[in-house]
PDB file of N, CA and C in Angstrom:
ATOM      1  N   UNK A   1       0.847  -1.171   0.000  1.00  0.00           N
ATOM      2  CA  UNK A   1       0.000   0.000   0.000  1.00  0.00           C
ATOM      3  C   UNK A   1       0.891   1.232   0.000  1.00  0.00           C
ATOM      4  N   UNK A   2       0.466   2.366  -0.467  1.00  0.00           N
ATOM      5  CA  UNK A   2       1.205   3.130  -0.800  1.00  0.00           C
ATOM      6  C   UNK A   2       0.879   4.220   0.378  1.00  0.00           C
ATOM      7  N   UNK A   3       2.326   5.255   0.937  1.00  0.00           N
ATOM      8  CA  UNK A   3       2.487   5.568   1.872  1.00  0.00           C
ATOM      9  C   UNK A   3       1.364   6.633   2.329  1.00  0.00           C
ATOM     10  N   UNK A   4       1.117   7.059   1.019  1.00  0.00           N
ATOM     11  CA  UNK A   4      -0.030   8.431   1.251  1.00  0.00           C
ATOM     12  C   UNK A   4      -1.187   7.457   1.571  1.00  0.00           C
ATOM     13  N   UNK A   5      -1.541   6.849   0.913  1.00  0.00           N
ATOM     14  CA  UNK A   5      -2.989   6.058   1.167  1.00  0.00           C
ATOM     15  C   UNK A   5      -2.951   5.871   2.651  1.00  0.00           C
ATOM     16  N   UNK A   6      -2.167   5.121   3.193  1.00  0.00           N
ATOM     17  CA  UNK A   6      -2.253   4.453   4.269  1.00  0.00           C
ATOM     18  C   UNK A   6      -1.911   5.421   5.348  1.00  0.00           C
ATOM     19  N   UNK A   7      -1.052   6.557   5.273  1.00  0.00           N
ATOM     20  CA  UNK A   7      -1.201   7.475   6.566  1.00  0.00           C
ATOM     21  C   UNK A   7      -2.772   8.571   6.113  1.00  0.00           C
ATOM     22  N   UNK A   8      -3.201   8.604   4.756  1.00  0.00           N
ATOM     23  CA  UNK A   8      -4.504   9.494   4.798  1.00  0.00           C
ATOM     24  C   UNK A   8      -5.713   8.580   5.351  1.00  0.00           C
ATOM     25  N   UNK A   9      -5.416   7.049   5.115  1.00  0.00           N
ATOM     26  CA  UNK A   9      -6.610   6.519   5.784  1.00  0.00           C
ATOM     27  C   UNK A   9      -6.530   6.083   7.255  1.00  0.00           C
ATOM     28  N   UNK A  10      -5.142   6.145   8.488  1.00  0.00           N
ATOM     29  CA  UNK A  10      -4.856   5.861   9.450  1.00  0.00           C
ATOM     30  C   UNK A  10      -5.322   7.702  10.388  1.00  0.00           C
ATOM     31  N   UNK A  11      -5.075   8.451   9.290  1.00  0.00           N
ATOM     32  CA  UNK A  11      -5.489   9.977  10.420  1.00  0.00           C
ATOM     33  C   UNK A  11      -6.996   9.558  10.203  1.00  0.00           C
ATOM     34  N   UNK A  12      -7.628   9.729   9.425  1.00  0.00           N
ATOM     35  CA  UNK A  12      -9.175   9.790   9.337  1.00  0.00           C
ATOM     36  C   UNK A  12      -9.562   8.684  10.162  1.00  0.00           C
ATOM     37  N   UNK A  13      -9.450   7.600  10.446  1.00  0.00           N
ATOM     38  CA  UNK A  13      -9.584   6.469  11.454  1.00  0.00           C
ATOM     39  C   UNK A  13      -9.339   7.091  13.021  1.00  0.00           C
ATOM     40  N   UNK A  14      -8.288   7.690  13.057  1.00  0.00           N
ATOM     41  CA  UNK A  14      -8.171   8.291  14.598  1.00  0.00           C
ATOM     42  C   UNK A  14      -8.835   9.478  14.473  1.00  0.00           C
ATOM     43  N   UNK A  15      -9.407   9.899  13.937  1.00  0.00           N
ATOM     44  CA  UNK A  15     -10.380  11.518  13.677  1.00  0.00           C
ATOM     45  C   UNK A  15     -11.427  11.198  13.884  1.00  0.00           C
ATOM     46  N   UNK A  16     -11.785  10.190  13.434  1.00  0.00           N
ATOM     47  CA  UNK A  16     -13.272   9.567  13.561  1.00  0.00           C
ATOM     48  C   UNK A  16     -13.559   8.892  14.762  1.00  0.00           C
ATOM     49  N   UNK A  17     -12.978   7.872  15.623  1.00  0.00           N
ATOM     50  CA  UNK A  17     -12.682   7.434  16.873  1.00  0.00           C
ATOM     51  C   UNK A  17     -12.524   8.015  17.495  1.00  0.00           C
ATOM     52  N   UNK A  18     -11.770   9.822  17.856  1.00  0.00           N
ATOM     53  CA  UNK A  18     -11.343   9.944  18.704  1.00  0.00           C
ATOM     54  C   UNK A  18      -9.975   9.572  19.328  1.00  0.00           C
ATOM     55  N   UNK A  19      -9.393   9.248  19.140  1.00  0.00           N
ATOM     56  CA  UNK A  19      -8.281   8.097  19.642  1.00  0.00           C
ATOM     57  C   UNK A  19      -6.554   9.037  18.576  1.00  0.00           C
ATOM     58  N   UNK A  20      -5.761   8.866  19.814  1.00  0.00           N
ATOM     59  CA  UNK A  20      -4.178   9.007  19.548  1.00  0.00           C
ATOM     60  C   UNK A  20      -3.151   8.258  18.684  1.00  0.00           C
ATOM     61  N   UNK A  21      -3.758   6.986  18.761  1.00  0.00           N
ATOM     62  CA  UNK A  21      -3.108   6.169  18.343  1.00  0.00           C
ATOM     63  C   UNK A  21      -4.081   4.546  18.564  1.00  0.00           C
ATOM     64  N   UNK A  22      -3.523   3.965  17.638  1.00  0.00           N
ATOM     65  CA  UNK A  22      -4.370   1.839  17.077  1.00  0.00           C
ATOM     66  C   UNK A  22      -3.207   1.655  18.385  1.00  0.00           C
ATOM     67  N   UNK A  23      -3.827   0.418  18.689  1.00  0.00           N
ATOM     68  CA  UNK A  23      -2.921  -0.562  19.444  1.00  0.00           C
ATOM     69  C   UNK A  23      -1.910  -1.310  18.271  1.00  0.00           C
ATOM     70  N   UNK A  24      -3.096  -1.849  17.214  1.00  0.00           N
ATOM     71  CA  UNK A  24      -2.864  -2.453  15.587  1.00  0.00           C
ATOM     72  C   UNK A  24      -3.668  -1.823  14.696  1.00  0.00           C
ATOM     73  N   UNK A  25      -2.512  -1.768  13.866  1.00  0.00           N
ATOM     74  CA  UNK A  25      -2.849  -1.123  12.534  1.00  0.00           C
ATOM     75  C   UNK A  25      -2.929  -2.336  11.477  1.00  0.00           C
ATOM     76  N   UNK A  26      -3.770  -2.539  10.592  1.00  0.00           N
ATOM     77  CA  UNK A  26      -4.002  -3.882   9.768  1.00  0.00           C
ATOM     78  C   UNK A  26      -4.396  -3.535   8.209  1.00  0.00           C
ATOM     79  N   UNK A  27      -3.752  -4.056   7.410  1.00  0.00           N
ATOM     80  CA  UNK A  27      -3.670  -3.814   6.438  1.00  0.00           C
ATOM     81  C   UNK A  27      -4.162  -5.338   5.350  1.00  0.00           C
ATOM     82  N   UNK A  28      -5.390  -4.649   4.875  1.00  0.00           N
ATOM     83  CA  UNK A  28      -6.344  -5.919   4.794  1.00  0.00           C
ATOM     84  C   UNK A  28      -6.643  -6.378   3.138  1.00  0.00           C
ATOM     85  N   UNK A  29      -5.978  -5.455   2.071  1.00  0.00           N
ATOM     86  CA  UNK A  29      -5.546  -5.231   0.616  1.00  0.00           C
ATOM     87  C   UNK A  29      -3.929  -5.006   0.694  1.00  0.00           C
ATOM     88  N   UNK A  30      -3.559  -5.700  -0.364  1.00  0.00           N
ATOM     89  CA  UNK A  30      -2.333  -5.614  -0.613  1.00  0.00           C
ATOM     90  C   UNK A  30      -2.119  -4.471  -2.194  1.00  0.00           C
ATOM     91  N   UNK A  31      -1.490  -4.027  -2.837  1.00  0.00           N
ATOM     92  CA  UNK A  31      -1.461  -3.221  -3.750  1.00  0.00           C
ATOM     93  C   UNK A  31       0.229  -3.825  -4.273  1.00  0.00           C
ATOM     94  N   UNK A  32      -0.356  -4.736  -5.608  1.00  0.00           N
ATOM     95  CA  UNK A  32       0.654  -5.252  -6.207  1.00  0.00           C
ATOM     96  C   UNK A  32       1.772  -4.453  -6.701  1.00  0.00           C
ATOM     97  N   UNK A  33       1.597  -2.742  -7.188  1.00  0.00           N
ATOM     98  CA  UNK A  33       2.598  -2.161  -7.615  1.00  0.00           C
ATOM     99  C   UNK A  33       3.078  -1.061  -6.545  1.00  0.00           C
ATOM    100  N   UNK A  34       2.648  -1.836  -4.839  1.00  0.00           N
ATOM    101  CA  UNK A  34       3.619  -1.253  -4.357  1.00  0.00           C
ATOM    102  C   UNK A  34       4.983  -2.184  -3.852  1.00  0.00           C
ATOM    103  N   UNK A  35       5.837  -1.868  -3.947  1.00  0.00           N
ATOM    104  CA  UNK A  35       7.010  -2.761  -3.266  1.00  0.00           C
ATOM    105  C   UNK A  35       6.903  -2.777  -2.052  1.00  0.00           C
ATOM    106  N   UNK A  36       7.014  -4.121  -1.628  1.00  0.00           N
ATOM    107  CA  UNK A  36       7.027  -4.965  -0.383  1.00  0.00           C
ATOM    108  C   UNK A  36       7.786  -3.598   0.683  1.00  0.00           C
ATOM    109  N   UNK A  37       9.127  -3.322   0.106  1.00  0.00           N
ATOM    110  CA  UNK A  37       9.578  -2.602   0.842  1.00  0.00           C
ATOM    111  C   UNK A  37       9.198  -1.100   1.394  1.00  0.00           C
ATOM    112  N   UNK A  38       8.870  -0.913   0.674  1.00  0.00           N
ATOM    113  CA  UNK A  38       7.934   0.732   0.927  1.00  0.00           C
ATOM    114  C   UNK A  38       6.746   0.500   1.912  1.00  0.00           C
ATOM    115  N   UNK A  39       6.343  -0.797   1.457  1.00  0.00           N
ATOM    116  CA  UNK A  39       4.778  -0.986   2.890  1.00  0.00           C
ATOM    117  C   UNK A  39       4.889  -1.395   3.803  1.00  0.00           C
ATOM    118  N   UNK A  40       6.407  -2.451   3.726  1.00  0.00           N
ATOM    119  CA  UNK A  40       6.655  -2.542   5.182  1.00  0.00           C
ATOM    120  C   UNK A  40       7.147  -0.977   6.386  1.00  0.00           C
ATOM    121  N   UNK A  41       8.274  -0.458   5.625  1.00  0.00           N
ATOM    122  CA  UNK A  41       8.817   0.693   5.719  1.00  0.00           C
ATOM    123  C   UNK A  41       7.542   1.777   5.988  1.00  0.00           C
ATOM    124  N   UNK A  42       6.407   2.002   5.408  1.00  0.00           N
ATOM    125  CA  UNK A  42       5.466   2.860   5.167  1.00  0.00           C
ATOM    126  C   UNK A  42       4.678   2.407   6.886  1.00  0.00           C
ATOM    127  N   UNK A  43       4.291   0.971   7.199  1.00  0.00           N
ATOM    128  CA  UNK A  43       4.054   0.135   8.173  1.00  0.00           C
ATOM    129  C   UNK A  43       5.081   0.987   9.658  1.00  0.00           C
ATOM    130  N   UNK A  44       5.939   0.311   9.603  1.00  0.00           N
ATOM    131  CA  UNK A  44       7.006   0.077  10.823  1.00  0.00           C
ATOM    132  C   UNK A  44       7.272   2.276  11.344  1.00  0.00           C
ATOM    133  N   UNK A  45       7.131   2.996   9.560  1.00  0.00           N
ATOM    134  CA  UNK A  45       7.520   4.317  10.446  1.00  0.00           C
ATOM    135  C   UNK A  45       6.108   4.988  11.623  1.00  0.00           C
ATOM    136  N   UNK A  46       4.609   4.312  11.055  1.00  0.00           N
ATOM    137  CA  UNK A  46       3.673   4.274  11.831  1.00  0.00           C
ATOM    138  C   UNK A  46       4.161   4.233  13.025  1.00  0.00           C
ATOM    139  N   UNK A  47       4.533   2.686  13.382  1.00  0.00           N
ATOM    140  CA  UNK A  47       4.490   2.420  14.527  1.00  0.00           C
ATOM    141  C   UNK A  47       5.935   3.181  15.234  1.00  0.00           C
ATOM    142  N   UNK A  48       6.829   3.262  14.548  1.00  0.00           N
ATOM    143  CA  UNK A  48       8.346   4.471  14.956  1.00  0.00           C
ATOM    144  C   UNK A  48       7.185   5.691  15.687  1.00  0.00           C
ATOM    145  N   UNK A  49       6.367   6.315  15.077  1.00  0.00           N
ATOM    146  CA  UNK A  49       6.120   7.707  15.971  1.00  0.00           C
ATOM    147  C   UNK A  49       5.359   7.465  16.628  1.00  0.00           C
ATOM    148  N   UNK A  50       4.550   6.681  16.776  1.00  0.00           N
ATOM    149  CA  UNK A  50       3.560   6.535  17.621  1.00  0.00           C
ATOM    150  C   UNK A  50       2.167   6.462  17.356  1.00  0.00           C
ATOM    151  N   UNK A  51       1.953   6.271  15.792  1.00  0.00           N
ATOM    152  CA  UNK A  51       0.232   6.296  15.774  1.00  0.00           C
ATOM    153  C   UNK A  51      -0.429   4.808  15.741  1.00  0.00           C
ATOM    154  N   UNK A  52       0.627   3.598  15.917  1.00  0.00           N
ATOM    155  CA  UNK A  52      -0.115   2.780  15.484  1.00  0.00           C
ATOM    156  C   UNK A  52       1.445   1.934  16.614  1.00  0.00           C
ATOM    157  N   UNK A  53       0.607   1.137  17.760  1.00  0.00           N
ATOM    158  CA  UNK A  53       1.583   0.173  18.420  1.00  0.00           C
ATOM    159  C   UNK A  53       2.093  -0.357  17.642  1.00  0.00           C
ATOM    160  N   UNK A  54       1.246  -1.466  16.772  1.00  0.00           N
ATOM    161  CA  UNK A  54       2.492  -2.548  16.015  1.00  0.00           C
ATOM    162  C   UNK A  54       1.115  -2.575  14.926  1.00  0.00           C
ATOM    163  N   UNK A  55       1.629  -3.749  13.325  1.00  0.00           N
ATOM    164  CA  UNK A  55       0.884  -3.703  12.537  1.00  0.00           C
ATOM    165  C   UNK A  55       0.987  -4.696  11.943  1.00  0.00           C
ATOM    166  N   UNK A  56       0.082  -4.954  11.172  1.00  0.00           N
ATOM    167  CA  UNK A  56      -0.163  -6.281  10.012  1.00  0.00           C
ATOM    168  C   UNK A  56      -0.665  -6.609   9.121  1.00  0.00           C
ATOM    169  N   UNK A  57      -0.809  -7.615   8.092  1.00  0.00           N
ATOM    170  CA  UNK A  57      -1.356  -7.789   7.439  1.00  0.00           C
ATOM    171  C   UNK A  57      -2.852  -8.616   7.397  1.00  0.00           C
ATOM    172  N   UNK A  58      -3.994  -8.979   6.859  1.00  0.00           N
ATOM    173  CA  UNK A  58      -4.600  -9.769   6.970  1.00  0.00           C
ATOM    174  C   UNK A  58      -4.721 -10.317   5.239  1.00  0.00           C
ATOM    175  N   UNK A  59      -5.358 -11.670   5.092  1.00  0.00           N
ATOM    176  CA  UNK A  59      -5.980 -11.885   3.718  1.00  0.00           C
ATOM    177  C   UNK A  59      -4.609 -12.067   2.761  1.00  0.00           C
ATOM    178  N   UNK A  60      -3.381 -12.621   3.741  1.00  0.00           N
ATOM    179  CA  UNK A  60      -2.562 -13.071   3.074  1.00  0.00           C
ATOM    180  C   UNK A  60      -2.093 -14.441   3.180  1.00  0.00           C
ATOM    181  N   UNK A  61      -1.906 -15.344   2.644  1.00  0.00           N
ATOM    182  CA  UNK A  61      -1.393 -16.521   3.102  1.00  0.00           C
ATOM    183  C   UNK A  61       0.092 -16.453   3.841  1.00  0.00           C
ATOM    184  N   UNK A  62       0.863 -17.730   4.737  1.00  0.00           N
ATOM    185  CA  UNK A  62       1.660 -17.783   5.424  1.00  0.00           C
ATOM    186  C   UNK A  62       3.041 -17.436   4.476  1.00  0.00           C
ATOM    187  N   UNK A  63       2.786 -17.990   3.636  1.00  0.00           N
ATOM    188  CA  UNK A  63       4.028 -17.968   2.331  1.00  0.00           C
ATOM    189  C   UNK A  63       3.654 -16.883   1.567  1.00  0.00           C
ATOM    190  N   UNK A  64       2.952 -15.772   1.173  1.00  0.00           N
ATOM    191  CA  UNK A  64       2.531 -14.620   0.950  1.00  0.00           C
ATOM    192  C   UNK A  64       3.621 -13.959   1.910  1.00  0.00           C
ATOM    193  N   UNK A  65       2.700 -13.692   3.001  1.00  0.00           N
ATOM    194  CA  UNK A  65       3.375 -13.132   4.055  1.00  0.00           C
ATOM    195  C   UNK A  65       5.414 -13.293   4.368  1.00  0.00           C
ATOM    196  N   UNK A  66       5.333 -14.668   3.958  1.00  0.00           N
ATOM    197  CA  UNK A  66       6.922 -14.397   4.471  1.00  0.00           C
ATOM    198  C   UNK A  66       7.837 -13.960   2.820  1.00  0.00           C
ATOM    199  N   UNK A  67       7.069 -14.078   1.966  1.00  0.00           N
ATOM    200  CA  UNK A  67       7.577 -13.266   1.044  1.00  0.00           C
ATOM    201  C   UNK A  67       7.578 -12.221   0.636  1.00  0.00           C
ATOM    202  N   UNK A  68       6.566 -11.471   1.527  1.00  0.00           N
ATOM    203  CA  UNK A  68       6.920 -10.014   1.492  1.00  0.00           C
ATOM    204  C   UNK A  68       7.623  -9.317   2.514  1.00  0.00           C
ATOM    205  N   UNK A  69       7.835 -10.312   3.562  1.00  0.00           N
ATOM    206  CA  UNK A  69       8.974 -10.193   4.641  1.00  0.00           C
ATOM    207  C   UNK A  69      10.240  -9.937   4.249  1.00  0.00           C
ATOM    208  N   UNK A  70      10.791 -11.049   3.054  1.00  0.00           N
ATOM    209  CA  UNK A  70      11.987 -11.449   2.437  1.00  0.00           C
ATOM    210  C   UNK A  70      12.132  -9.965   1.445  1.00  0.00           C
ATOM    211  N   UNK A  71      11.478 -10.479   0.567  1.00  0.00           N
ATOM    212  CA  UNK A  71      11.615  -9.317  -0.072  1.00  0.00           C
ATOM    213  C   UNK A  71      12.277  -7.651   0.639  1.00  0.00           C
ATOM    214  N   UNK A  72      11.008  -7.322   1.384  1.00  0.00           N
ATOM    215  CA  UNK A  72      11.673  -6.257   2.192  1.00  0.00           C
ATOM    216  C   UNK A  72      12.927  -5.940   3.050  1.00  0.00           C
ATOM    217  N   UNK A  73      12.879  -6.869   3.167  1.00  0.00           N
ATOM    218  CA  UNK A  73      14.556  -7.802   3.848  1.00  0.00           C
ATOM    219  C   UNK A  73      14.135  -7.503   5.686  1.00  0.00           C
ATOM    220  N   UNK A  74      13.191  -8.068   5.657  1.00  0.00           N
ATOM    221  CA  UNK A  74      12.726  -7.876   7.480  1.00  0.00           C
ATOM    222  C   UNK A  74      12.735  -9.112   8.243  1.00  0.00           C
ATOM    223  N   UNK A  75      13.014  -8.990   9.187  1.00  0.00           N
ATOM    224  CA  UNK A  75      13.343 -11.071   9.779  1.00  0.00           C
ATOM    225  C   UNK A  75      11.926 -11.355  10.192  1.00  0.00           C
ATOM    226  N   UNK A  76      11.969 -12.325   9.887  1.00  0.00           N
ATOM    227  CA  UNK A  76      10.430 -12.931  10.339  1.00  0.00           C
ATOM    228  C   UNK A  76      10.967 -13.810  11.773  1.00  0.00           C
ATOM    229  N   UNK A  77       9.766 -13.099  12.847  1.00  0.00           N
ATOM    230  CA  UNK A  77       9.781 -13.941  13.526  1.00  0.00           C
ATOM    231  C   UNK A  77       8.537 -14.842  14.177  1.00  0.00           C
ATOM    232  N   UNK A  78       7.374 -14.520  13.216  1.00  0.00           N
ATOM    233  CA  UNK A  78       6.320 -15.793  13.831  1.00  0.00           C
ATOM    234  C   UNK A  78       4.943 -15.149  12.166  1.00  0.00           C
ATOM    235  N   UNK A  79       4.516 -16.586  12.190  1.00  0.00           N
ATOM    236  CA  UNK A  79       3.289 -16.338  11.205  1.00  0.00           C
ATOM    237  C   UNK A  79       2.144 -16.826  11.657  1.00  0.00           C
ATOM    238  N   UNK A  80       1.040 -16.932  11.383  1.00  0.00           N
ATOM    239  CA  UNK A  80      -0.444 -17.816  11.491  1.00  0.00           C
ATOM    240  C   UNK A  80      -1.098 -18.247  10.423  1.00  0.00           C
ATOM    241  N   UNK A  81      -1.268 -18.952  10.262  1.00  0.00           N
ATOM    242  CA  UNK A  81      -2.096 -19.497   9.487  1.00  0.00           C
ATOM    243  C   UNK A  81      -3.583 -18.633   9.148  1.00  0.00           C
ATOM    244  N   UNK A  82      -3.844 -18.491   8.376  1.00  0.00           N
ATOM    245  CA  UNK A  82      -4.947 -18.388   7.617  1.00  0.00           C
ATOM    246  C   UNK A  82      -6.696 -18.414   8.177  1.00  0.00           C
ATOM    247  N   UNK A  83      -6.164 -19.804   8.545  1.00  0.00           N
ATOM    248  CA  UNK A  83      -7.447 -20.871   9.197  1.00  0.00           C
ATOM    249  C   UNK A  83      -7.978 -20.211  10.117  1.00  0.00           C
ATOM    250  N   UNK A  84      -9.210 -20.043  10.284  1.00  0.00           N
ATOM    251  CA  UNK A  84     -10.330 -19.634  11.112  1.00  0.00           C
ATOM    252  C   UNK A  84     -10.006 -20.449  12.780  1.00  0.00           C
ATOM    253  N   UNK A  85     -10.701 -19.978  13.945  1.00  0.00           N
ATOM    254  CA  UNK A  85     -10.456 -20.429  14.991  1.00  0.00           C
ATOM    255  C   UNK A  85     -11.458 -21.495  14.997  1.00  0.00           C
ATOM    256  N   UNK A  86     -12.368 -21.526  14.527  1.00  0.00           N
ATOM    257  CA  UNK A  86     -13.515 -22.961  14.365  1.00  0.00           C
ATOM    258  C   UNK A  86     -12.514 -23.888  13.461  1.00  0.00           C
ATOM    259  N   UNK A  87     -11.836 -23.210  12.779  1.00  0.00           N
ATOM    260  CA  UNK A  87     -11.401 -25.085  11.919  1.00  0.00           C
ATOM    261  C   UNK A  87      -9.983 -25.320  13.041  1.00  0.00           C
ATOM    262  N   UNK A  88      -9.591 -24.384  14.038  1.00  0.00           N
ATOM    263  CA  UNK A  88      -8.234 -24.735  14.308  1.00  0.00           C
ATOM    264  C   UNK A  88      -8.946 -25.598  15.292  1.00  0.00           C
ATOM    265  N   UNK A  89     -10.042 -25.270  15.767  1.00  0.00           N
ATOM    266  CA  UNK A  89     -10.343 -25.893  17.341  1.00  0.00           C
ATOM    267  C   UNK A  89     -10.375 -27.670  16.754  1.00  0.00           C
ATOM    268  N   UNK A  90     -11.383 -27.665  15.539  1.00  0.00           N
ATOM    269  CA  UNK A  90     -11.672 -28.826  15.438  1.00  0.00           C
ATOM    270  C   UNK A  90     -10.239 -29.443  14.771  1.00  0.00           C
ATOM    271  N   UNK A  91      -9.654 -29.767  14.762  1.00  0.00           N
ATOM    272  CA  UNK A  91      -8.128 -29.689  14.567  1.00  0.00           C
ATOM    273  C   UNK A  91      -7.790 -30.570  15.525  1.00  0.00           C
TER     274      UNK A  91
END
């Protein structure tokens, strides 16, 4: 996602709430012609000043996800699966 999008739609979210800052910020579309690295980077300076504790993705698979990790060159240190908490239970 591209950097303007995502800090013009993270102020209007705390404008509308009320609120200083997300605990999580979640990022639920991916935008193929942005580079991995710019959204992580675009991501992580959020959480650098303070408007957003920590952040993520949703609606990506595990191997999605760690390839846009790689790419960006960021260490991965934990993923989840996909799977709903009803299919993990029955599991």
């Amino acid at each position: 996602m591209g950097r303007a999008r995502v800090v013009r739609q993270l102020e209007s979210s705390l404008e509308r709430l009320q609120v200083d800052r997300f605990d999580l910020s979640l990022a639920h579309e991916l935008e193929l012609d942005t580079p991995p690295a710019n959204m992580v980077e675009t991501f992580q300076s959020l959480a650098d000043v303070g408007l957003a504790r920590a952040w993520g993705l949703t609606n990506v698979t595990a191997q999605e996800l760690l390839l846009i990790l790689q790419r960006a060159g960021q260490p991965v240190s934990r993923t989840r699966s996909p799977s709903s908490s009803a299919e993990t239970r029955r599991a």
